[in-house]
C-alpha atoms as a PDB file:
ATOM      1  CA  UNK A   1      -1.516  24.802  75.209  1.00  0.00           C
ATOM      2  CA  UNK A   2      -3.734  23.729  77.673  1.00  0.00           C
ATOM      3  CA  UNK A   3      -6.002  20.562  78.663  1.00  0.00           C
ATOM      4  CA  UNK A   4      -8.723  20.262  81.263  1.00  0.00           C
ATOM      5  CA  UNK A   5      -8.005  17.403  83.677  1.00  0.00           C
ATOM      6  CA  UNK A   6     -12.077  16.158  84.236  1.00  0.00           C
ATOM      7  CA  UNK A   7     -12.483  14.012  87.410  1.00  0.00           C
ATOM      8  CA  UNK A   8      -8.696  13.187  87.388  1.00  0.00           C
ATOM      9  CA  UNK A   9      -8.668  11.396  84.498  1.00  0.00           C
ATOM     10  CA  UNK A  10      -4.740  11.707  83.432  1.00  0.00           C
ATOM     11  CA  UNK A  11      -4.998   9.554  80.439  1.00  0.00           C
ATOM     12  CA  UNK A  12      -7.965  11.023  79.051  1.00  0.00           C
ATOM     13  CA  UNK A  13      -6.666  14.631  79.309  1.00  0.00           C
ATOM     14  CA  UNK A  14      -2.651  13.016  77.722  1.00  0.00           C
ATOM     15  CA  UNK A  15      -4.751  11.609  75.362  1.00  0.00           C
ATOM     16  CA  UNK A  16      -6.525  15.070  74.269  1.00  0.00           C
ATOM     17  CA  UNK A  17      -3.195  16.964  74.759  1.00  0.00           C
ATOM     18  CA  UNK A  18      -1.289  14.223  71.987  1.00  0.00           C
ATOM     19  CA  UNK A  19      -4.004  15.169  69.785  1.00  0.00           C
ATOM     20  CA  UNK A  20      -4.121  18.739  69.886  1.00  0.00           C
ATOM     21  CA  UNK A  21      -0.279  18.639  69.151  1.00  0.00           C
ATOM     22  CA  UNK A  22      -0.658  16.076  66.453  1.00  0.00           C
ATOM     23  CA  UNK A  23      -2.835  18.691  64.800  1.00  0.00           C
ATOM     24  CA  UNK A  24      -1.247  21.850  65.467  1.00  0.00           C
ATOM     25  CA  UNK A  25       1.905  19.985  63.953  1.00  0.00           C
ATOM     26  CA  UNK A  26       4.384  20.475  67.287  1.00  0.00           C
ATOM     27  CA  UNK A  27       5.451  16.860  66.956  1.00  0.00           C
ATOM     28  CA  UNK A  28       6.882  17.079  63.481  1.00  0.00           C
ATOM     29  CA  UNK A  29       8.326  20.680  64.137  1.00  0.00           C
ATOM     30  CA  UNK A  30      10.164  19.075  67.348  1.00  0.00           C
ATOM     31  CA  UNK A  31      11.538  16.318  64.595  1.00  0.00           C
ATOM     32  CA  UNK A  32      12.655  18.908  62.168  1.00  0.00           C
ATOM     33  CA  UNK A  33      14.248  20.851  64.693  1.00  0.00           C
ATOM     34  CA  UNK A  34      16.077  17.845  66.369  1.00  0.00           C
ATOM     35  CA  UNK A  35      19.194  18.261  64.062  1.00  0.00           C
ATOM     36  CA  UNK A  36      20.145  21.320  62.084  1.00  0.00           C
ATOM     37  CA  UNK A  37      18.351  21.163  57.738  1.00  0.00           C
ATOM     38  CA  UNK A  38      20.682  23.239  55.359  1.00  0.00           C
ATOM     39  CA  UNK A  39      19.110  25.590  54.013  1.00  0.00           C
ATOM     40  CA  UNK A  40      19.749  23.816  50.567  1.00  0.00           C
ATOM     41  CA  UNK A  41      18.322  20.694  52.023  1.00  0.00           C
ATOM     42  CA  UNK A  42      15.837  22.356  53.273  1.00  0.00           C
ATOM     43  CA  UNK A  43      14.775  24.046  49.706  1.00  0.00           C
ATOM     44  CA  UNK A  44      14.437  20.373  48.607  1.00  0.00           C
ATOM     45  CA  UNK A  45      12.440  19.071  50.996  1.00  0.00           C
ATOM     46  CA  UNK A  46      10.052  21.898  50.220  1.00  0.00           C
ATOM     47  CA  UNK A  47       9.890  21.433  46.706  1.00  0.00           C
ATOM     48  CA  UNK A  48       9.260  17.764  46.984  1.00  0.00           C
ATOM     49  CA  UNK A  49       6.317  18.600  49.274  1.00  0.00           C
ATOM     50  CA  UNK A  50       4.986  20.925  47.084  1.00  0.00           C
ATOM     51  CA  UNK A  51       5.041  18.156  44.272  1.00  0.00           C
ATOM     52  CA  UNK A  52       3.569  15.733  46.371  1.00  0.00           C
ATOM     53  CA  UNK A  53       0.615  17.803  47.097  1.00  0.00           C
ATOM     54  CA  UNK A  54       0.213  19.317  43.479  1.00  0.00           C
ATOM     55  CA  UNK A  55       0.279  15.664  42.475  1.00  0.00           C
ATOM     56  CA  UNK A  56      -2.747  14.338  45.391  1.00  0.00           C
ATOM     57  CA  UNK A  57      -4.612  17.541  44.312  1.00  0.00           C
ATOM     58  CA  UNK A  58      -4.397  16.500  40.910  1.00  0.00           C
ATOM     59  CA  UNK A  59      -5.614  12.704  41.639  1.00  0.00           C
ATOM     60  CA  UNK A  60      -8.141  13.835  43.520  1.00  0.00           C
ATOM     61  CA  UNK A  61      -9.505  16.292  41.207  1.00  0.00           C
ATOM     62  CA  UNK A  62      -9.108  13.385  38.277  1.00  0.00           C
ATOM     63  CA  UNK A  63     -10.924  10.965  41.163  1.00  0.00           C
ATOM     64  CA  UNK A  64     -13.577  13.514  41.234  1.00  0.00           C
ATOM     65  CA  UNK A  65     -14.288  14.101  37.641  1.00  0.00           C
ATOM     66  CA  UNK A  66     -14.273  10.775  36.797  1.00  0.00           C
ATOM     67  CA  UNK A  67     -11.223  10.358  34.798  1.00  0.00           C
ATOM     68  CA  UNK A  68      -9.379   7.833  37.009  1.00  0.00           C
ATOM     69  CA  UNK A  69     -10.962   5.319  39.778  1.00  0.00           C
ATOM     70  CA  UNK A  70     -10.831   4.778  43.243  1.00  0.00           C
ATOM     71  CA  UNK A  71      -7.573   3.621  43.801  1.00  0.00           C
ATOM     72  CA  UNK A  72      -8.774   0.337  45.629  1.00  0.00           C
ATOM     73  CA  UNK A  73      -9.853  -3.097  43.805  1.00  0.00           C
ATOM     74  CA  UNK A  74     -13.296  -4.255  45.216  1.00  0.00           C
ATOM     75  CA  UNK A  75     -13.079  -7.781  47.204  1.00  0.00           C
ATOM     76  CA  UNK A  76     -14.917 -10.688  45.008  1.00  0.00           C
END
């Protein structure tokens, strides 16, 4: 991965480096890979993700139709 340093500004380019790893996901892969997942644990964990995005796809798509509101209660 790399970041362009522009007229050595160091916490610009960290800050642009953070980002691109935030989004490429290295930061949670260096968590998961801190300590050693069974593979049964690890069959969990994927099926509970997999739930939790059927189930936001599903709001969402309910949110969209019309079916259920925003989520939030306007201030008064």
């Amino acid at each position: 991965m790399q970041v362009l340093v522009r007229d050595n500004n160091v916490d610009q380019a960290l800050r642009a480096l953070k980002k691109k790893m935030q989004r490429e996901g290295i930061f949670r892969e260096m968590k998961m890979r801190g300590h050693y997942e069974k593979p049964s644990e690890k069959r969990a964990r994927e099926k509970a993700e997999a739930v939790r995005r059927a189930r936001k796809l599903a709001r969402k798509r309910a949110q969209r139709e019309g079916l259920v509101g925003g989520g939030r209660v306007a201030a008064r």
